[in-house]
C-alpha atoms as a PDB file:
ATOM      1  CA  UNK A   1     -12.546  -8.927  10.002  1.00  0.00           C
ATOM      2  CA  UNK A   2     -12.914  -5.108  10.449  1.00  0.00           C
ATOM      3  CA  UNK A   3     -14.169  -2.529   7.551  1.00  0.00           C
ATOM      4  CA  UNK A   4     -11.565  -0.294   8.353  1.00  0.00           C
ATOM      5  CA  UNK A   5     -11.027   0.236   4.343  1.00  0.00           C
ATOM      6  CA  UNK A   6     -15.059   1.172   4.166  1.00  0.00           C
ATOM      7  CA  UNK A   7     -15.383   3.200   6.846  1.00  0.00           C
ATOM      8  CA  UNK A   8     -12.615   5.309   6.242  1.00  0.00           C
ATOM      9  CA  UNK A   9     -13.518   5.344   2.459  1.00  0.00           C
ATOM     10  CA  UNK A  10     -17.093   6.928   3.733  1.00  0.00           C
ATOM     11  CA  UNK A  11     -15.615   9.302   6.410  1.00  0.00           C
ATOM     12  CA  UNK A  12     -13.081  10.914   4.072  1.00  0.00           C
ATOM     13  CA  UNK A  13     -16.274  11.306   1.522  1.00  0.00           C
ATOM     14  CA  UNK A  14     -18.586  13.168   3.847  1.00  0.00           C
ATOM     15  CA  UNK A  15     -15.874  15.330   4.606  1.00  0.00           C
ATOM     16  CA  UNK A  16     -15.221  16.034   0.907  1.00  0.00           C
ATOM     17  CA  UNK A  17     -17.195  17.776  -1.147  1.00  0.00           C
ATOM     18  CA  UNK A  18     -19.406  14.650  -1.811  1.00  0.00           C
ATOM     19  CA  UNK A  19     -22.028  14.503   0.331  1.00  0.00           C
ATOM     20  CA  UNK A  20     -23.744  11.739  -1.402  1.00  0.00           C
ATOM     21  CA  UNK A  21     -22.221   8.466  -2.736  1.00  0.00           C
ATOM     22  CA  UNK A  22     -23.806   9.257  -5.842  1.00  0.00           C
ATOM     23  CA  UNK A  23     -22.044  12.449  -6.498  1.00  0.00           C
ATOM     24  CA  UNK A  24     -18.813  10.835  -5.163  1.00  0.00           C
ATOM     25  CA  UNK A  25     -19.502   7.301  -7.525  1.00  0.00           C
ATOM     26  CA  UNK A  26     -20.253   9.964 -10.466  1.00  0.00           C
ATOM     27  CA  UNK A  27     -16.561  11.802 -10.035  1.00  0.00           C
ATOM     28  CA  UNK A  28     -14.968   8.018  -9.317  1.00  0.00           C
ATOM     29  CA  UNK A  29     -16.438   6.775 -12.274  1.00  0.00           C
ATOM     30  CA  UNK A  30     -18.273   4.173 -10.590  1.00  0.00           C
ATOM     31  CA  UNK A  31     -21.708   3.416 -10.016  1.00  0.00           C
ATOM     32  CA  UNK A  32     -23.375   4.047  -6.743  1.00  0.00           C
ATOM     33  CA  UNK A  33     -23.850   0.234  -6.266  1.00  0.00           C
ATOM     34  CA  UNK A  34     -19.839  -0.052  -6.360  1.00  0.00           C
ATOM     35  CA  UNK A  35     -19.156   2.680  -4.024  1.00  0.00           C
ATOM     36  CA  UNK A  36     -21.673   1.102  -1.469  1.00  0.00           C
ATOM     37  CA  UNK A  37     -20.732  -2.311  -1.431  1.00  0.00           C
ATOM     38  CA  UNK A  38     -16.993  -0.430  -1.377  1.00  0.00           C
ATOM     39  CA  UNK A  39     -17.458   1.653   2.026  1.00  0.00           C
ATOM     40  CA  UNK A  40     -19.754  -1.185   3.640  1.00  0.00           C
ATOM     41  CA  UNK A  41     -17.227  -3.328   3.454  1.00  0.00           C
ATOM     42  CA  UNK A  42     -19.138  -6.274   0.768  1.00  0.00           C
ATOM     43  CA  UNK A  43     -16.813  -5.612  -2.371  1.00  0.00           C
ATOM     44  CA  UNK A  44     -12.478  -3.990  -2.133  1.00  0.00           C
ATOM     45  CA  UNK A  45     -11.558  -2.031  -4.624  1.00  0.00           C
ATOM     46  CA  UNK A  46      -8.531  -2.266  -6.685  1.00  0.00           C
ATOM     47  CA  UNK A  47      -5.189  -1.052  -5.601  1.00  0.00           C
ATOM     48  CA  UNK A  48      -5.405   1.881  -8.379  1.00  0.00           C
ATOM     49  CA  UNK A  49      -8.580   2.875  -7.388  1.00  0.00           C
ATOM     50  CA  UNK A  50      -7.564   3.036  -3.585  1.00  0.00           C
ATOM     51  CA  UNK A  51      -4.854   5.050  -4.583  1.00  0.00           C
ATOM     52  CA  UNK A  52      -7.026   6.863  -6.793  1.00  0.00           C
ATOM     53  CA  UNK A  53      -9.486   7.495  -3.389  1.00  0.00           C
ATOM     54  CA  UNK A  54      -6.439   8.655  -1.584  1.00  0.00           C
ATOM     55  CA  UNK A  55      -5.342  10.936  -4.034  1.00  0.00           C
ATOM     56  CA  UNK A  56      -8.145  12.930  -4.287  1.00  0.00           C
ATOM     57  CA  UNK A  57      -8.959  12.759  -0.731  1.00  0.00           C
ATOM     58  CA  UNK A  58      -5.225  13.786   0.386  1.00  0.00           C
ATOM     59  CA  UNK A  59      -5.042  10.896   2.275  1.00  0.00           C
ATOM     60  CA  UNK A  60      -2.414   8.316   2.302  1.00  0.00           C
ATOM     61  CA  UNK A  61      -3.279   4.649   1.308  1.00  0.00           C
ATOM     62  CA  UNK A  62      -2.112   3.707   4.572  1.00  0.00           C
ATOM     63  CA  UNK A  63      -4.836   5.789   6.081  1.00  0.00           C
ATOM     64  CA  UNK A  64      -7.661   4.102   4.405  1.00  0.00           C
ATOM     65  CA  UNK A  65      -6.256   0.739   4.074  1.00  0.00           C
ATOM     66  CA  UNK A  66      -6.146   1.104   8.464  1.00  0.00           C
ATOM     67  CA  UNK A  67      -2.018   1.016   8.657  1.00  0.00           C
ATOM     68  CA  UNK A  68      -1.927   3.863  10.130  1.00  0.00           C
ATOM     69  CA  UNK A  69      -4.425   6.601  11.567  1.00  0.00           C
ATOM     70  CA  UNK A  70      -2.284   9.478  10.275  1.00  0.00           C
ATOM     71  CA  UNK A  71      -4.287  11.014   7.390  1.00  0.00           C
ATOM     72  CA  UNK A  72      -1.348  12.748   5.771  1.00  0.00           C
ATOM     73  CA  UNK A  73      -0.390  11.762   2.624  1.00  0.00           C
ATOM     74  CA  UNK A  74       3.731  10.697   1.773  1.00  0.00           C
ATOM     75  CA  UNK A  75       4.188  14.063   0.208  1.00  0.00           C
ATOM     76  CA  UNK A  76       3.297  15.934   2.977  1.00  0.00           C
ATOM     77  CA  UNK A  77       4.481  13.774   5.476  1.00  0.00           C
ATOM     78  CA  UNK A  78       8.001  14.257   3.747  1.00  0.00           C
ATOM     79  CA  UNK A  79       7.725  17.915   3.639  1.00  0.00           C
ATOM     80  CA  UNK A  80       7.149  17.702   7.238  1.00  0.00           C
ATOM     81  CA  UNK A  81       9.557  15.505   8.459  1.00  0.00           C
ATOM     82  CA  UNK A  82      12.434  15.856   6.098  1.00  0.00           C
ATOM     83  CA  UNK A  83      12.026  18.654   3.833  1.00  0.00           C
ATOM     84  CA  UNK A  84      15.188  20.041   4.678  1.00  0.00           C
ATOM     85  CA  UNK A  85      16.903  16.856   3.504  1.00  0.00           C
ATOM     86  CA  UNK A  86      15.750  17.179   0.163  1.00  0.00           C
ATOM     87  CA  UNK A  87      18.479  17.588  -2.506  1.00  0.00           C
ATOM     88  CA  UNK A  88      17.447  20.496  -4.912  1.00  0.00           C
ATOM     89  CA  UNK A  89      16.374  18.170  -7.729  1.00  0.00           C
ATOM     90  CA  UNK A  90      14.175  16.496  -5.245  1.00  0.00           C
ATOM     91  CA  UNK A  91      12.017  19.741  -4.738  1.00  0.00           C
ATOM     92  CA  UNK A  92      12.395  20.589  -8.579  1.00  0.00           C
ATOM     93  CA  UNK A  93      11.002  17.287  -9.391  1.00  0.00           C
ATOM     94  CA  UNK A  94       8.112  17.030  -6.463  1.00  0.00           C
ATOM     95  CA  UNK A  95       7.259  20.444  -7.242  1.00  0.00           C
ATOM     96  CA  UNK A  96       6.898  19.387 -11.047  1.00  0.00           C
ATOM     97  CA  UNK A  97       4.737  15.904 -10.573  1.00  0.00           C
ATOM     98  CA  UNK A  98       2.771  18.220  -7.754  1.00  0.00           C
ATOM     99  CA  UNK A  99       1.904  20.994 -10.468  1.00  0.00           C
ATOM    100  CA  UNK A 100       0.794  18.638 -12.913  1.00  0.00           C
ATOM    101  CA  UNK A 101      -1.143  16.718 -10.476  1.00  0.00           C
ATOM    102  CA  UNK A 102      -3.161  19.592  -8.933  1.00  0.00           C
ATOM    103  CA  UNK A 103      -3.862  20.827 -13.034  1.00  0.00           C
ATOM    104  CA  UNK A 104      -5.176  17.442 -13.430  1.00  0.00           C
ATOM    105  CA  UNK A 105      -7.519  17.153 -10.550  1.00  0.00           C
ATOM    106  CA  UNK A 106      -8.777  20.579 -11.567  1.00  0.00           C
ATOM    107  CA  UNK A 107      -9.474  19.403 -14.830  1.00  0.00           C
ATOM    108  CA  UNK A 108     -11.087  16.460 -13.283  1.00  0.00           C
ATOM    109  CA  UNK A 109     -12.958  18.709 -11.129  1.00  0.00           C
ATOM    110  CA  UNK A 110     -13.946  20.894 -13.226  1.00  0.00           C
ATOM    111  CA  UNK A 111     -15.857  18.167 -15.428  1.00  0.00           C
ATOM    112  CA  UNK A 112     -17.100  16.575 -12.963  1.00  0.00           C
ATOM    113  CA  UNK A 113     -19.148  19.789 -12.003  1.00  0.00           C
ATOM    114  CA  UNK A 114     -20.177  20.749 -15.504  1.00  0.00           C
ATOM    115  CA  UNK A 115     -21.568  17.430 -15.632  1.00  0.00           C
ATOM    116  CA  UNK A 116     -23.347  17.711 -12.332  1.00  0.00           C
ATOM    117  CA  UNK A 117     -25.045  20.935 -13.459  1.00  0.00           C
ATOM    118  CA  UNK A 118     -26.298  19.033 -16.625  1.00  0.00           C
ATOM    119  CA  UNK A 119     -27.879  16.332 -14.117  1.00  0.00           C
ATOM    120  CA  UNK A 120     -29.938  19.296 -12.733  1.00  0.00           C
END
């Protein structure tokens, strides 16, 4: 059976900001042991944690779990495809849910680097 899961997992990291699993495993919560055995394909993560991976990453879960090879994400994909068929309290409330989501990741982000310049 194919590591399509892993592989993507470490090819959507290294073209993150994470470099190194360890600064990826740090943000994720994990330790550097789990993320390994996670992208080489010894260990699968939970469903909330591969959605998790695809959130951050703006991927879809279909992406990483090797469904499908498009990268894009179900939000954008619907923006892109079918926008235009959205009722108005559609794009209120995905324009709501993505506002709080991107003031969460910064928060998330923003910890995560305070706690990285600690580490140095």
């Amino acid at each position: 059976m194919e590591n399509v899961l892993g592989v993507r997992l470490k090819l959507v990291r290294e073209q993150s900001q994470f470099k190194s699993q360890k600064e990826a495993a740090t943000y994720f919560e994990l330790t550097n042991y789990q993320l390994s055995r996670y992208e080489s394909g010894q260990s699968k993560p939970d469903p909330e944690l591969i959605a998790k991976f695809a959130d951050f990453y703006g991927v879809s879960t279909d992406y990483l779990l090797g469904r499908t090879d498009d990268k894009n994400s179900l939000v954008q994909h619907a923006f892109r495809q079918g926008a235009h068929q959205l009722t108005e309290d559609e794009r209120q409330h995905l324009e709501g849910v993505m506002e709080e989501e991107l003031k969460r990741y910064r928060a998330l982000r923003e910890r995560f680097l305070k706690e990285q310049q600690k580490e140095k």
